[in-house]
N, C-alpha and C. Protein backbone atom coordinates (compact mmCIF):
# COMPACT_ATOMS: atom_id res chain seq x y z
N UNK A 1 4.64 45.17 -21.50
CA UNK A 1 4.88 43.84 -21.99
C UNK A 1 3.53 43.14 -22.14
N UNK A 2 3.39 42.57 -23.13
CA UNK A 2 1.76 42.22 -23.42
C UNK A 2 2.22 40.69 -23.31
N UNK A 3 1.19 40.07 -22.34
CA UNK A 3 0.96 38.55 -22.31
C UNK A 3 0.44 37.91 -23.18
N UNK A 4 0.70 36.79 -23.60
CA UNK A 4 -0.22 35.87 -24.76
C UNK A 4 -1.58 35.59 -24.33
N UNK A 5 -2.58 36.01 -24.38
CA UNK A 5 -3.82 35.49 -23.70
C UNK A 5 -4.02 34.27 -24.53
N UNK A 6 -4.93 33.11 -23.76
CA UNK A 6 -5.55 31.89 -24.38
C UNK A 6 -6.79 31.84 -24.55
N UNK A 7 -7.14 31.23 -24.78
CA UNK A 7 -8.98 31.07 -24.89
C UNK A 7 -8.98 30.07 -24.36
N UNK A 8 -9.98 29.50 -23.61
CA UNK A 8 -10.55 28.19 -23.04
C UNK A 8 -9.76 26.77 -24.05
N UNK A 9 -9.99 27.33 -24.86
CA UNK A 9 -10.49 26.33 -25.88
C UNK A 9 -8.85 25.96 -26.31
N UNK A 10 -8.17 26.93 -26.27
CA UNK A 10 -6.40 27.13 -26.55
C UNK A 10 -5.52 26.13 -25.05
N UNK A 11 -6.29 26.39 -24.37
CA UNK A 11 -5.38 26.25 -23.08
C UNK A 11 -5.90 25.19 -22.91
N UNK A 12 -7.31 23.84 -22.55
CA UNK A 12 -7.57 23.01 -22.96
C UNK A 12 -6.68 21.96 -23.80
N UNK A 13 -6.71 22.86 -25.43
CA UNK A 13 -5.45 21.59 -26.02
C UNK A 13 -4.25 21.35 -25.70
N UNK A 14 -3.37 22.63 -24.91
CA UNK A 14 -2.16 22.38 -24.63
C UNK A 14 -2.09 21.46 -23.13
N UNK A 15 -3.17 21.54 -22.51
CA UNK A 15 -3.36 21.08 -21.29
C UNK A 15 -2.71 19.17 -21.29
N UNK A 16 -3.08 18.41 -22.26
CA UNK A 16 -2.60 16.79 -22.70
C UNK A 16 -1.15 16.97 -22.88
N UNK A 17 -0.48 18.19 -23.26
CA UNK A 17 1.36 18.15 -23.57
C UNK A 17 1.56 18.87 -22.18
N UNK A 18 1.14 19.53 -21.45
CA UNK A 18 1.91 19.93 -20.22
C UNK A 18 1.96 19.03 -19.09
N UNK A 19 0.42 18.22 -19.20
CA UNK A 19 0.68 17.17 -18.14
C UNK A 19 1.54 15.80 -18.68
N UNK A 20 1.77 15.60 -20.16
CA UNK A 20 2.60 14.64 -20.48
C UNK A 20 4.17 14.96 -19.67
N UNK A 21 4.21 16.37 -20.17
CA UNK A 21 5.33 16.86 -19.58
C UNK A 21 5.82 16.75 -17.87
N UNK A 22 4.68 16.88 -17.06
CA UNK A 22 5.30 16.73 -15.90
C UNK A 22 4.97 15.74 -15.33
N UNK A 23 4.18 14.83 -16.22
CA UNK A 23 4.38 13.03 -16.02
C UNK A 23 6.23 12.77 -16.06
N UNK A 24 6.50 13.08 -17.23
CA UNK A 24 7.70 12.80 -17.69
C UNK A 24 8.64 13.65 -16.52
N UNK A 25 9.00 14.61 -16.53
CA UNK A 25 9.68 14.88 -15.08
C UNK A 25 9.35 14.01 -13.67
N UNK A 26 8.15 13.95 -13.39
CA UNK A 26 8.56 13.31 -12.17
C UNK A 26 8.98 11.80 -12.60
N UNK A 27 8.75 11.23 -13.02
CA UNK A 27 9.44 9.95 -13.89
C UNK A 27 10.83 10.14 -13.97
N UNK A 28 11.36 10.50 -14.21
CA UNK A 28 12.65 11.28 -14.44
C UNK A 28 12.84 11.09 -13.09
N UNK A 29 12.76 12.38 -12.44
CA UNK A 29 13.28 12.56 -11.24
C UNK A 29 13.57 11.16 -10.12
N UNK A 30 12.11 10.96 -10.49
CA UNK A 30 12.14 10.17 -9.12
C UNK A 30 13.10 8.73 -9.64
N UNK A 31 13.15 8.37 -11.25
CA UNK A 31 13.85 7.12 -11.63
C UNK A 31 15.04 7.41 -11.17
N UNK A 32 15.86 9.10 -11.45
CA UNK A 32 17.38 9.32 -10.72
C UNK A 32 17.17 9.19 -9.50
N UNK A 33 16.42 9.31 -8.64
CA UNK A 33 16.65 9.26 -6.81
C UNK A 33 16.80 7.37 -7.27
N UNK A 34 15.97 6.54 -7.86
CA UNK A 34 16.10 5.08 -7.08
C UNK A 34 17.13 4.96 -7.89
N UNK A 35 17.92 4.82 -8.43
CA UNK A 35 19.65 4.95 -8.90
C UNK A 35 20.44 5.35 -8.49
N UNK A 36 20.53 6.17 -7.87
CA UNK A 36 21.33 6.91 -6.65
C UNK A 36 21.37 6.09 -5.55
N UNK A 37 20.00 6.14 -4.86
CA UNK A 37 19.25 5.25 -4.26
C UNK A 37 20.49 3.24 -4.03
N UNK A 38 19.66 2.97 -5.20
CA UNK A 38 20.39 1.57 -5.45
C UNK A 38 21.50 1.50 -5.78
N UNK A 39 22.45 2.80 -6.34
CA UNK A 39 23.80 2.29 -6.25
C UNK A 39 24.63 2.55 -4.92
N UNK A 40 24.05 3.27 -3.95
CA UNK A 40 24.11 3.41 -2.27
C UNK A 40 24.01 2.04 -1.77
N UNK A 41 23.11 1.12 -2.17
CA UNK A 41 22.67 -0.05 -1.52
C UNK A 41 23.82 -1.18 -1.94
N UNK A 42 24.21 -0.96 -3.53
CA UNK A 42 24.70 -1.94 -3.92
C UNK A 42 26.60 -1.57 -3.58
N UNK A 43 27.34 -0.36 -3.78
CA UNK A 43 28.09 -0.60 -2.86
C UNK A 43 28.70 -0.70 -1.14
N UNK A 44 27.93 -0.14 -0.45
CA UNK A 44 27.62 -0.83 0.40
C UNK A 44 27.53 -2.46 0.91
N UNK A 45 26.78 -2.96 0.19
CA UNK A 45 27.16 -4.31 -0.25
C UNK A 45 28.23 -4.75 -1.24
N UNK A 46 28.48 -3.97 -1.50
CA UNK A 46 29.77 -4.39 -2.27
C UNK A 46 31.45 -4.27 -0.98
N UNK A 47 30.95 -3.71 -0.06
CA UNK A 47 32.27 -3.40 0.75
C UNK A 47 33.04 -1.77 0.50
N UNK A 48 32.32 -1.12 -0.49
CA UNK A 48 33.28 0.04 -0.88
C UNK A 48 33.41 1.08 0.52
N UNK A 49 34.84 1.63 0.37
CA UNK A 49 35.35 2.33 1.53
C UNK A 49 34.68 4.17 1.34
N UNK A 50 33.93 4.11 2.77
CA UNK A 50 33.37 5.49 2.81
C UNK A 50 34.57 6.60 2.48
N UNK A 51 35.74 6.09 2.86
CA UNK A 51 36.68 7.16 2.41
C UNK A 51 37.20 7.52 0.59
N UNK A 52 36.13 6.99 -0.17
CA UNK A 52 36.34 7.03 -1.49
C UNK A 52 36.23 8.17 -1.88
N UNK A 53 36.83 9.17 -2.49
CA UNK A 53 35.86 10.56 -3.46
C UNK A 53 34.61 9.93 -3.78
N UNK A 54 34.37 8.95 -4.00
CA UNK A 54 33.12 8.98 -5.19
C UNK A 54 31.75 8.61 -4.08
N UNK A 55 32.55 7.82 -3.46
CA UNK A 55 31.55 7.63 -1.82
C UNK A 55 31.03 8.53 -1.29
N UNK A 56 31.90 9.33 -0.82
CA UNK A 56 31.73 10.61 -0.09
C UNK A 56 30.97 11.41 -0.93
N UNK A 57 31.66 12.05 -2.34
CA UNK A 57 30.33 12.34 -3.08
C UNK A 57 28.81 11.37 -3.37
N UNK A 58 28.52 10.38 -3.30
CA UNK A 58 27.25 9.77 -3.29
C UNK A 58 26.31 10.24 -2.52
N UNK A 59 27.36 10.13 -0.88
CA UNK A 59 26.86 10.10 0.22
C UNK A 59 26.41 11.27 0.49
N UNK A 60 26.59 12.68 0.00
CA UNK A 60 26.30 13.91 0.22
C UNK A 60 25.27 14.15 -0.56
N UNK A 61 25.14 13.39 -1.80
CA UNK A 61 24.02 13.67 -2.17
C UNK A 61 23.03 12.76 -2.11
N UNK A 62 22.90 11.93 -1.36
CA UNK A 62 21.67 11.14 -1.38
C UNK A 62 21.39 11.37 0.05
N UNK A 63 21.95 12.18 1.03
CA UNK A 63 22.25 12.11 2.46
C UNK A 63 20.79 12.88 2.91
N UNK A 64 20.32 13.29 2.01
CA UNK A 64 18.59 14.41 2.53
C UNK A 64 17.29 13.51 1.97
N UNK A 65 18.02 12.44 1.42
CA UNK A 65 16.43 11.60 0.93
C UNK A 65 16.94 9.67 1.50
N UNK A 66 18.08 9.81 2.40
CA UNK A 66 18.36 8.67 2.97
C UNK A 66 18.31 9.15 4.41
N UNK A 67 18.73 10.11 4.69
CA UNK A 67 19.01 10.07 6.09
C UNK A 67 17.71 9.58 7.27
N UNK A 68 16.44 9.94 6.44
CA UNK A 68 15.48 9.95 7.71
C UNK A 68 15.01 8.46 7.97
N UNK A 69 15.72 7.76 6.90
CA UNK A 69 15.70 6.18 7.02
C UNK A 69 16.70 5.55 7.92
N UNK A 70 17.87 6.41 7.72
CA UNK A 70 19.52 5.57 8.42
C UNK A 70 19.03 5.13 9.89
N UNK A 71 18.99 4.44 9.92
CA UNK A 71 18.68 3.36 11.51
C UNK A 71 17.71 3.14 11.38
N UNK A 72 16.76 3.29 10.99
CA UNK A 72 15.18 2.52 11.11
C UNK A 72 15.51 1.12 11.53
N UNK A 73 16.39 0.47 10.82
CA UNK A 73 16.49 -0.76 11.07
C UNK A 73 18.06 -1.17 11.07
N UNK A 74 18.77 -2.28 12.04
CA UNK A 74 19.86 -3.11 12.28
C UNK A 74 19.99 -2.87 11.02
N UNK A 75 21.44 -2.83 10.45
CA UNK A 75 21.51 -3.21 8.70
C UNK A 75 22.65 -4.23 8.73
N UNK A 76 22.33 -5.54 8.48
CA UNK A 76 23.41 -6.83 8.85
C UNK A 76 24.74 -6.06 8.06
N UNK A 77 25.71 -6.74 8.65
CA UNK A 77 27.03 -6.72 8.41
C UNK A 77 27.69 -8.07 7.70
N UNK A 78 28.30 -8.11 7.36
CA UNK A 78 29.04 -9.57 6.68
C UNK A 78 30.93 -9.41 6.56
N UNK A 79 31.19 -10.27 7.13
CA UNK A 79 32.55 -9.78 7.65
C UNK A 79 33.13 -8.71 7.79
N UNK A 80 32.34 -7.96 8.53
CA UNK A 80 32.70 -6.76 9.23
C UNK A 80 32.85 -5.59 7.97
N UNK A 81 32.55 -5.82 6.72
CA UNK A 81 32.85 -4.76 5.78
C UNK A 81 31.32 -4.74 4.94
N UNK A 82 30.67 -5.94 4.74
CA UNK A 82 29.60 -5.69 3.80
C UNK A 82 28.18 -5.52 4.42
N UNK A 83 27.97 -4.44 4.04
CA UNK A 83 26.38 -4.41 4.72
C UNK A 83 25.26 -4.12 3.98
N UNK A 84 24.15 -4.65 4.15
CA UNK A 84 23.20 -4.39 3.27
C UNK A 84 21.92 -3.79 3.99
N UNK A 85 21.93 -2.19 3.38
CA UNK A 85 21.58 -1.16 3.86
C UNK A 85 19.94 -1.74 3.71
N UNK A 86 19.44 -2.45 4.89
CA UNK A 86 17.90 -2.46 4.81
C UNK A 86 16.88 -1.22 5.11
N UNK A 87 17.10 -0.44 5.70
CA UNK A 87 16.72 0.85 5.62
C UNK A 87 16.51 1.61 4.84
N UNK A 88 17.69 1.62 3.85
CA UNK A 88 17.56 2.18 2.35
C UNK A 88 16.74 1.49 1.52
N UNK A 89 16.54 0.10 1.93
CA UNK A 89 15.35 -0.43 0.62
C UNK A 89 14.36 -0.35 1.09
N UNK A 90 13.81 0.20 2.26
CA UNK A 90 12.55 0.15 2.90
C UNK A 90 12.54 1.85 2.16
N UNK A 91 13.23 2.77 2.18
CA UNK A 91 13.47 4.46 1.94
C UNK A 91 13.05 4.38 0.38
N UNK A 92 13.44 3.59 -0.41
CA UNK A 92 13.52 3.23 -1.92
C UNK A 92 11.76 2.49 -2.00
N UNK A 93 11.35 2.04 -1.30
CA UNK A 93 10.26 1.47 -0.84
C UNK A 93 9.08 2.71 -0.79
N UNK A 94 9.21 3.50 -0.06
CA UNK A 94 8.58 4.78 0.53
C UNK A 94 8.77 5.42 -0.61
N UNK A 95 9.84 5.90 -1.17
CA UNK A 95 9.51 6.88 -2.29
C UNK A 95 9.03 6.00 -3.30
N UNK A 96 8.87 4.64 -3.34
CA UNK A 96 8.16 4.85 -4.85
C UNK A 96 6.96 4.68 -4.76
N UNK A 97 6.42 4.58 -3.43
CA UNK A 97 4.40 5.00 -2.69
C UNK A 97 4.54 5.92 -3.26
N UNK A 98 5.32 7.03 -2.72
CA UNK A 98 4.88 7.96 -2.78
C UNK A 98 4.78 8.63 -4.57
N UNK A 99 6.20 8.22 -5.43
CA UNK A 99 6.12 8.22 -7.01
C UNK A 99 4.85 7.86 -7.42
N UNK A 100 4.41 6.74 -6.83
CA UNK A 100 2.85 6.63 -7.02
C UNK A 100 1.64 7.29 -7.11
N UNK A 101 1.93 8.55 -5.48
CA UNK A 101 1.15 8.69 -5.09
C UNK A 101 0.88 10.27 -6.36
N UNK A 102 2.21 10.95 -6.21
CA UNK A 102 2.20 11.53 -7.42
C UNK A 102 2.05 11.82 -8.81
N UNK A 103 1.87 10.88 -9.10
CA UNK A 103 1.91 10.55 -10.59
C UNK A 103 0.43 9.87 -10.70
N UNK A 104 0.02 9.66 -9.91
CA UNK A 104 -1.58 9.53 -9.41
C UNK A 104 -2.11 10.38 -9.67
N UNK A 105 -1.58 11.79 -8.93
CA UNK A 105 -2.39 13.18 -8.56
C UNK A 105 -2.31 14.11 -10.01
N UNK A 106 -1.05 13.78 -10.63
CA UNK A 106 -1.53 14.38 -12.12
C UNK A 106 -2.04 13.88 -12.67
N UNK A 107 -2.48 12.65 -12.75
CA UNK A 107 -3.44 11.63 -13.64
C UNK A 107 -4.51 11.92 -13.42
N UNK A 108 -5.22 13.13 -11.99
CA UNK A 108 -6.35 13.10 -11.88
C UNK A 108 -6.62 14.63 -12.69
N UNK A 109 -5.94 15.32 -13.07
CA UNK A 109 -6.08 16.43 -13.74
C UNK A 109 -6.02 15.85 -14.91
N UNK A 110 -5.71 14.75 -15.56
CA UNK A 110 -5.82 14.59 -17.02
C UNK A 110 -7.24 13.91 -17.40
N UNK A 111 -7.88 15.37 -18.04
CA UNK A 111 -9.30 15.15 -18.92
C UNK A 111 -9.57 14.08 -19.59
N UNK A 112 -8.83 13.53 -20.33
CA UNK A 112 -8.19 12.93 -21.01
C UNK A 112 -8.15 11.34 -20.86
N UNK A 113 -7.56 11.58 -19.61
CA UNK A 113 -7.51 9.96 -19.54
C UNK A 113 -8.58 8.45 -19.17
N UNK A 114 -8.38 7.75 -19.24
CA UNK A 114 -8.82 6.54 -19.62
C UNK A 114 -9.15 5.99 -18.33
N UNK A 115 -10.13 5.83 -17.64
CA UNK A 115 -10.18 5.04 -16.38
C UNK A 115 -10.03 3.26 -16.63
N UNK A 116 -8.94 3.23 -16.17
CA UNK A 116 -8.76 1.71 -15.88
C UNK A 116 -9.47 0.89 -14.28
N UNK A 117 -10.29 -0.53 -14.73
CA UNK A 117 -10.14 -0.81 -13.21
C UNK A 117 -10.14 -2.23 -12.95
């Protein structure tokens, strides 16, 4: 099976579309975690019952990028049904340092780019 070889000079130009590209994924990604994210927060505050299908599915999947937040902090209650998950906006908080911190670290591989300051 013969590989495509590049030349410097080949792999260079494609180098501005691959890092556009995984600009754009983690963008992506990380915009679906704070949507997930915030619609956790907002029913919750809304009162919705953990015994929902759609709850229970939320909750399973946001349960590995919320959990290491769940108690950090009291999360007030409001007549005993509405709570507003402060933990989760501190968690929503933390990942988007960190979206930062990422989308930083490919910016420093791009030749290309423009120093702002």
């Amino acid at each position: 099976m013969n590989h495509p070889s590049y030349s410097d000079n080949e792999f260079m130009a494609k180098t501005p579309r691959i890092l556009s590209r995984i600009r754009s994924a983690v963008n992506y990604l990380f915009c679906l975690l704070y949507g997930l994210i915030g619609l956790e927060i907002v029913l919750d505050l809304a009162g919705a019952r953990d015994s929902s299908g759609f709850k229970q599915f939320l909750n399973t999947i946001t349960q590995p990028f919320l959990g290491p937040f769940a108690g950090l902090f009291t999360d007030p209650l409001f007549r005993d049904r509405y709570r507003l998950r402060v933990s989760y906006m501190v968690g929503m908080l933390i990942y988007s340092l960190l979206h930062l911190a990422v989308y930083g670290l490919v910016h420093l591989f791009d030749k290309n780019r423009k120093v702002v300051y």
